[in-house]
Protein backbone atom coordinates (compact mmCIF):
# COMPACT_ATOMS: atom_id res chain seq x y z
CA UNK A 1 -14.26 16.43 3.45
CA UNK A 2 -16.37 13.52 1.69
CA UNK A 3 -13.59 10.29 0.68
CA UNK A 4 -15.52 8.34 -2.00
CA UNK A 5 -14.42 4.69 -0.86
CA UNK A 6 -15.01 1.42 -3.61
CA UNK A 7 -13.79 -1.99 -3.44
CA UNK A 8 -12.18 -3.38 -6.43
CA UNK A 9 -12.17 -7.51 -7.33
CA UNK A 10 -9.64 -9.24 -4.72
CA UNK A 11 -6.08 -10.10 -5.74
CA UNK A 12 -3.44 -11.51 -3.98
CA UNK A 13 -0.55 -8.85 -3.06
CA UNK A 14 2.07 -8.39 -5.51
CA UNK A 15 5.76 -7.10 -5.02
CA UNK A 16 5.81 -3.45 -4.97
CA UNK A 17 8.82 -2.05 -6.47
CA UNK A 18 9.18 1.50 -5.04
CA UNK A 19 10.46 1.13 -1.35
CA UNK A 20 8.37 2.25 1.68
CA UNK A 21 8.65 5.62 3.05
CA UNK A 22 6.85 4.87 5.98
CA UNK A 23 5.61 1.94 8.02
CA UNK A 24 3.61 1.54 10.72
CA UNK A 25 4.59 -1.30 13.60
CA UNK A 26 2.74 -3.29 16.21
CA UNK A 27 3.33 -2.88 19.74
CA UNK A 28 4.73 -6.35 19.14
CA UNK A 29 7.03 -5.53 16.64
CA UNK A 30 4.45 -7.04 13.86
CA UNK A 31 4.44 -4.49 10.87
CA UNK A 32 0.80 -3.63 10.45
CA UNK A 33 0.75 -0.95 7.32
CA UNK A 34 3.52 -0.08 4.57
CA UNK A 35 3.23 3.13 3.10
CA UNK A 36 4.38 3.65 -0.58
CA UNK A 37 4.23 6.42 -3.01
CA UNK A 38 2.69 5.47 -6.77
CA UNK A 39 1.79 7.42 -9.92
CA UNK A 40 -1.56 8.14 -8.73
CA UNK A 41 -0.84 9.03 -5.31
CA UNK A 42 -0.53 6.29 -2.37
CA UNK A 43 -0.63 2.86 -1.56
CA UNK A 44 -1.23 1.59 2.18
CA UNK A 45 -0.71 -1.90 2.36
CA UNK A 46 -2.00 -3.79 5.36
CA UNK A 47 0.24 -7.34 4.81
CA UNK A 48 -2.24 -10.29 3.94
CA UNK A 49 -5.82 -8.03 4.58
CA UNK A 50 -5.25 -6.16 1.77
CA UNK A 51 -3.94 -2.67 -0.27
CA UNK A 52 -5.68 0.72 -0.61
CA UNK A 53 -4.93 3.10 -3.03
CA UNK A 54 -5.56 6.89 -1.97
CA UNK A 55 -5.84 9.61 -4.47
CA UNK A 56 -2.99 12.47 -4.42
CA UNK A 57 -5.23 14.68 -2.90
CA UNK A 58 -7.23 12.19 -0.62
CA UNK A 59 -11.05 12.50 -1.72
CA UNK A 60 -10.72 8.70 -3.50
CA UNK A 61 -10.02 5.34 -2.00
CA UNK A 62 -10.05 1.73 -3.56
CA UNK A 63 -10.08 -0.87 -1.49
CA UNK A 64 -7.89 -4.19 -3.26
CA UNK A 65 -8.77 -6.90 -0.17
CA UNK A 66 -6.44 -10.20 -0.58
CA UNK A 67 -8.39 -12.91 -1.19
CA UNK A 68 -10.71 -14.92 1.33
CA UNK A 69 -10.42 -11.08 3.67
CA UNK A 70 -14.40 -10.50 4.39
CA UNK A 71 -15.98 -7.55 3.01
CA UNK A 72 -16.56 -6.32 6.88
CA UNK A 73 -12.89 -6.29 7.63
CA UNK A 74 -12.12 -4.31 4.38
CA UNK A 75 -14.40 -2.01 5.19
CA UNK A 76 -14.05 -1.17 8.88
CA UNK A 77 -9.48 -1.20 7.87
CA UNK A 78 -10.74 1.62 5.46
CA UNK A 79 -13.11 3.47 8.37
CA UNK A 80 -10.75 3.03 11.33
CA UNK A 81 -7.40 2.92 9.44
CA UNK A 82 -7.18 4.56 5.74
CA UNK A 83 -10.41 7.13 6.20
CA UNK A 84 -8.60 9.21 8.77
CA UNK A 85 -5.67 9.09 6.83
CA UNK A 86 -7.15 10.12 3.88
CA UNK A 87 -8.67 12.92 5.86
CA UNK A 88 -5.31 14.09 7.09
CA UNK A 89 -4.00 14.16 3.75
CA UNK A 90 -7.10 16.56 2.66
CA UNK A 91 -5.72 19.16 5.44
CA UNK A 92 -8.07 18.07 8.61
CA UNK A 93 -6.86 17.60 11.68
CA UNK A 94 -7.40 14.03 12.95
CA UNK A 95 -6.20 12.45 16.32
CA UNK A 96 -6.09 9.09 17.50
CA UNK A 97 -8.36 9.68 20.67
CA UNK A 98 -11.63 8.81 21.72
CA UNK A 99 -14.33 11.62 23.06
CA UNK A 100 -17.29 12.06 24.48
CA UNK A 101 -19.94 14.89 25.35
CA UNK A 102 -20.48 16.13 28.77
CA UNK A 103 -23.25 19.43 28.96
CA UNK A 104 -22.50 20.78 25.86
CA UNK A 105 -19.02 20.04 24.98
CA UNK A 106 -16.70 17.58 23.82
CA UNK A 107 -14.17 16.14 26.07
CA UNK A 108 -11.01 13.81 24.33
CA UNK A 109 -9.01 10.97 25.50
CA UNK A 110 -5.63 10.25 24.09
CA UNK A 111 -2.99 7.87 24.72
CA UNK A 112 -1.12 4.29 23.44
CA UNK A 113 -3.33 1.59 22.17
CA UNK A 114 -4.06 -0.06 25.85
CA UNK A 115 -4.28 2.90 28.19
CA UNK A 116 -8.08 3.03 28.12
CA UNK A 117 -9.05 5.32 25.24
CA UNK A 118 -12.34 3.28 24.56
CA UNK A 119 -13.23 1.79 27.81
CA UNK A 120 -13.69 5.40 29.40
CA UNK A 121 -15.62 6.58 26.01
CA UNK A 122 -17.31 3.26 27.00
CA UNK A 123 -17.85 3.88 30.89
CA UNK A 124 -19.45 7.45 29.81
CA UNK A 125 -21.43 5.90 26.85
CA UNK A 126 -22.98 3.60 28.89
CA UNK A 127 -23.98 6.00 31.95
CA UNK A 128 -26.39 9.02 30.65
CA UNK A 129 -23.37 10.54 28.47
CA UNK A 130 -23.00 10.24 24.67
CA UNK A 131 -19.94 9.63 22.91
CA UNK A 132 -18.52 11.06 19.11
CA UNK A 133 -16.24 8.77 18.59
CA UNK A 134 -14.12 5.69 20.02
CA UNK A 135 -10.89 6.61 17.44
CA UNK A 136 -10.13 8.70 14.72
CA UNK A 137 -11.00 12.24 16.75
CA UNK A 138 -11.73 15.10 13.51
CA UNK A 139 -11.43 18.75 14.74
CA UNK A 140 -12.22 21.26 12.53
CA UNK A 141 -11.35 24.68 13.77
CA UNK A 142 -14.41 27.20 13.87
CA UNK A 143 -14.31 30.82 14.85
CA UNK A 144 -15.39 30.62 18.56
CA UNK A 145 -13.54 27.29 18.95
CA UNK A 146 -11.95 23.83 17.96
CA UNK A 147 -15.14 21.52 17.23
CA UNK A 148 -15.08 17.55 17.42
CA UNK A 149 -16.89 16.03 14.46
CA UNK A 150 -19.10 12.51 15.26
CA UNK A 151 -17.50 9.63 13.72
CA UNK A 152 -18.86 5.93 12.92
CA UNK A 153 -20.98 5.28 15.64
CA UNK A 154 -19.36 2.10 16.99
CA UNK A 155 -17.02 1.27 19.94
CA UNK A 156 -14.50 -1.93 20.06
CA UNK A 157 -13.30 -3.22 23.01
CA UNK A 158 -11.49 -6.38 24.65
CA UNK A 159 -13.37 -8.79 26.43
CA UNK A 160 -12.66 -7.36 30.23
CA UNK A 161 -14.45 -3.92 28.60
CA UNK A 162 -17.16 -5.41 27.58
CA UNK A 163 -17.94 -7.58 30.02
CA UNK A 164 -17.76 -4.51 33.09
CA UNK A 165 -19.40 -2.57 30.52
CA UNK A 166 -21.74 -3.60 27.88
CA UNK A 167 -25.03 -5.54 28.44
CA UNK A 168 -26.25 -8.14 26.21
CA UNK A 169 -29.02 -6.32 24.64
CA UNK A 170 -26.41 -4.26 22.28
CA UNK A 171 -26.17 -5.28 19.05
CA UNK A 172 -22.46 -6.08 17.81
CA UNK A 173 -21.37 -5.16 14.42
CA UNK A 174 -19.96 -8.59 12.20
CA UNK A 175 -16.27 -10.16 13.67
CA UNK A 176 -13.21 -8.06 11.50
CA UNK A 177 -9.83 -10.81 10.49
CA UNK A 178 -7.26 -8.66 12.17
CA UNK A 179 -8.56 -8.32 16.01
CA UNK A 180 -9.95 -10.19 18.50
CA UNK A 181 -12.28 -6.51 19.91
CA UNK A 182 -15.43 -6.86 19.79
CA UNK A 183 -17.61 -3.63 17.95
CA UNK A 184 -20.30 -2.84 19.36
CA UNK A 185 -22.86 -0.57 17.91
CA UNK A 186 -24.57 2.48 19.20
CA UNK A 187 -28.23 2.25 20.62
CA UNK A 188 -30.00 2.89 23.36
CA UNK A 189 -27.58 1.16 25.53
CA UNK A 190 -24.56 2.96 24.14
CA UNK A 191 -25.27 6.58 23.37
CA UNK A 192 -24.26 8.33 20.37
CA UNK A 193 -23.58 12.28 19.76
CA UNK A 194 -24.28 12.63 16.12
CA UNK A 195 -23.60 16.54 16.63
CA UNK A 196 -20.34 18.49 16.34
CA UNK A 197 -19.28 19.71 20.19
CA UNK A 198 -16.65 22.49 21.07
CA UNK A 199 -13.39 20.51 22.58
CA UNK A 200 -13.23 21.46 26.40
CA UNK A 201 -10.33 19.31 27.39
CA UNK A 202 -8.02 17.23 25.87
CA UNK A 203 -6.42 14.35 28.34
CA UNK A 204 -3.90 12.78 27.70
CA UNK A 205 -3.38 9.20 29.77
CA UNK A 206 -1.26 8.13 32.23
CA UNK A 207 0.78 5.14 31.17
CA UNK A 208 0.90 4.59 35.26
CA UNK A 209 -2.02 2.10 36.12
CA UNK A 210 -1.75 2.11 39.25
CA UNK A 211 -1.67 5.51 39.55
CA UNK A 212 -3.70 7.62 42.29
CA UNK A 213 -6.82 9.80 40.40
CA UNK A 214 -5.40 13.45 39.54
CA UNK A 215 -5.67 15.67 37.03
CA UNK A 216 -1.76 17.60 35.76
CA UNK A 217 -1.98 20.80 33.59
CA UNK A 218 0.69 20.38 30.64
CA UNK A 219 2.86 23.15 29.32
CA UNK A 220 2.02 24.08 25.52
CA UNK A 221 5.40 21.94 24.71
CA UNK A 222 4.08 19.43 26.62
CA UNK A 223 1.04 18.94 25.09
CA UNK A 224 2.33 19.56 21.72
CA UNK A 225 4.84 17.19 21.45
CA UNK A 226 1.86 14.24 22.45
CA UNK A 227 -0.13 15.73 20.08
CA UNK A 228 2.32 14.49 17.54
CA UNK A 229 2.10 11.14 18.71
CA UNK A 230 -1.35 10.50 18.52
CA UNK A 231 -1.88 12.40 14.94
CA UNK A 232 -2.72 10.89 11.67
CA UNK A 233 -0.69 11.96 8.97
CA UNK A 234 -0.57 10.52 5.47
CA UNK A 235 2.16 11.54 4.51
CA UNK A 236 4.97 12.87 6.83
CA UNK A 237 7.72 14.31 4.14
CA UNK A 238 5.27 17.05 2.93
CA UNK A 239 6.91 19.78 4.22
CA UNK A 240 4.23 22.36 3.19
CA UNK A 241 1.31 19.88 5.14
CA UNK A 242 3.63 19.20 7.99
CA UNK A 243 3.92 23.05 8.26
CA UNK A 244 0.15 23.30 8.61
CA UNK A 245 -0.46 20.78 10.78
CA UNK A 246 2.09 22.10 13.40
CA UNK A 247 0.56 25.36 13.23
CA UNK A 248 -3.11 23.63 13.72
CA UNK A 249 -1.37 22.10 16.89
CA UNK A 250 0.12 24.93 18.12
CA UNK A 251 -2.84 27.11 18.17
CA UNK A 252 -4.62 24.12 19.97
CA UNK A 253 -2.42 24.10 22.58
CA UNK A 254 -2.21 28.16 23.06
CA UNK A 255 -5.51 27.46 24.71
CA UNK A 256 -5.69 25.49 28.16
CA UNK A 257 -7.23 22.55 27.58
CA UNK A 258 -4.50 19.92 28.15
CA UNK A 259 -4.37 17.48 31.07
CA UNK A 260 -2.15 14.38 31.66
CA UNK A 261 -5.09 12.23 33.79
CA UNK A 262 -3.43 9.27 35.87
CA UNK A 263 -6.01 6.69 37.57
CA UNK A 264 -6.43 3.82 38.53
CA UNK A 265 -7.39 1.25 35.88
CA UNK A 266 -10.07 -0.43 37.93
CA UNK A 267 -13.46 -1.02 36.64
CA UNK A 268 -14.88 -0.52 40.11
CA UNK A 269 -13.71 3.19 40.19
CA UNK A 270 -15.01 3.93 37.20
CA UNK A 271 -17.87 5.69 38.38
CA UNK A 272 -15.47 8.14 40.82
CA UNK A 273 -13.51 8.44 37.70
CA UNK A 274 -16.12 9.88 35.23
CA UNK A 275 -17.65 11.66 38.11
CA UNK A 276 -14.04 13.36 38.63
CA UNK A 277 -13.65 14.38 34.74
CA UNK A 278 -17.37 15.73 34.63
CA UNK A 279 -16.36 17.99 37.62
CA UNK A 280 -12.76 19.11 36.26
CA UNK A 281 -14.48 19.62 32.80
CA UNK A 282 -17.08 21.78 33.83
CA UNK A 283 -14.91 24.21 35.63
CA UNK A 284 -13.23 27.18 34.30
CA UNK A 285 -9.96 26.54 33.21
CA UNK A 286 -7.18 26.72 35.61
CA UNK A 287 -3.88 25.99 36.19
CA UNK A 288 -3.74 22.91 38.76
């Protein structure tokens, strides 16, 4: 699983002449990475940060940032961006989602960039829970379960987040060039799990924000077809990897741990909200 991740001298971005197979895109319709085949395996190039050139088989990265791009914003592109990619592309399984540990176990959040992932792994980190990881959710499947590896101890959020959440005694990890979040890093005032935890629940979040507190079971289709969504893949023509990774999905979802949570995005329920998951994550698992 180790990526061995170097930064080369920077250079301004050059025309690439193989086309794209694959691009990522802003919720604003800004294109954020272009993926290209090369020789030597990939190139992901994040427009005017810089490129990154991942090994066929995913266990090398180099880093080529564009000129005047700080060595912090290389470096946290490659850990939030290119690492779980690179990851993916090594045959893990690796969600965007955020989790956290309650008793024993790990519980995940998943949905669109602005439903909430890191202000509930936030809410919990900040109130006697721990969490593993704020994106970039690794599983690695393990005879008596599927287990959720820690990631970079860290959480970004916007400024409404922090301010309900953090107090000024955490420490806050250098500014990035591409976002406006703030990282903050774990401590005593934001809780880290630095253990792998058996997944409990996986919830999925309600694009409604307005939306009353409850708790839906999904089908196995259901839940499969957001798991696709949310999952970082490297490259999506591989037949023989996209083969795999459906069957890693579909045994996930055989068990039932899948909920679509709707609530209220309120900072003042917050604490009724984390209460609520604690309680429907401790129980046995039902159909509701």
């Amino acid at each position: 699983m180790p990526v061995k991740f170097t930064t080369a001298p920077a250079h301004q971005q050059q025309i690439v002449e193989s086309a794209c197979f694959h691009q990522w895109v802003l919720p604003d319709g800004r294109n954020w990475t272009h993926f290209y085949r090369t020789a030597h395996g990939y190139l992901l190039r994040f427009p005017d940060l810089g490129d990154y050139e991942v090994s066929h088989d995913g266990t090398e990265v180099i880093c080529f940032p564009v000129p005047s791009v700080t060595e912090e914003t290389s470096r946290h592109l490659f850990l939030n961006q290119v690492f779980p990619l690179a990851l993916a592309r090594q045959g893990m399984l690796v969600l965007h989602a955020s989790a956290v540990e309650i008793g024993d176990s790990a519980v995940a959040f998943i949905g669109a960039s602005g439903m909430g992932k890191s202000t509930l792994a936030a809410s919990f980190a900040t109130n006697g829970f721990r969490f593993l990881t704020d994106d970039g959710l690794l599983l690695e499947p393990r005879q008596d379960a599927c287990y959720v590896l820690p990631s970079h101890p860290s959480i970004r959020l916007w400024d409404d987040s922090q301010n309900a959440l953090i107090g000024v005694d955490v420490s806050i990890a250098p500014p990035v060039q591409f976002t406006s979040k703030v990282r903050f890093l774990a401590g005593d005032s934001v809780a880290f799990c630095d253990q792998a935890r058996p997944l409990r629940r996986i919830y999925f979040l309600g694009e409604n924000f307005g939306s009353p507190l409850e708790f839906v079971s999904m089908s196995p289709a259901q839940a499969l077809i957001e798991l696709v969504k949310h999952s970082f893949l490297l490259d999506i023509e591989m037949k023989e990897m996209l083969a795999a990774h459906f069957e890693k999905l579909s045994a996930l979802v055989s068990q039932p741990l899948c909920y679509q949570l709707n609530f209220p995005r309120s900072f003042d329920r917050l604490a009724a909200i984390r209460q609520a998951i604690v309680e429907h994550s401790t129980h046995e698992n039902r159909v509701q």
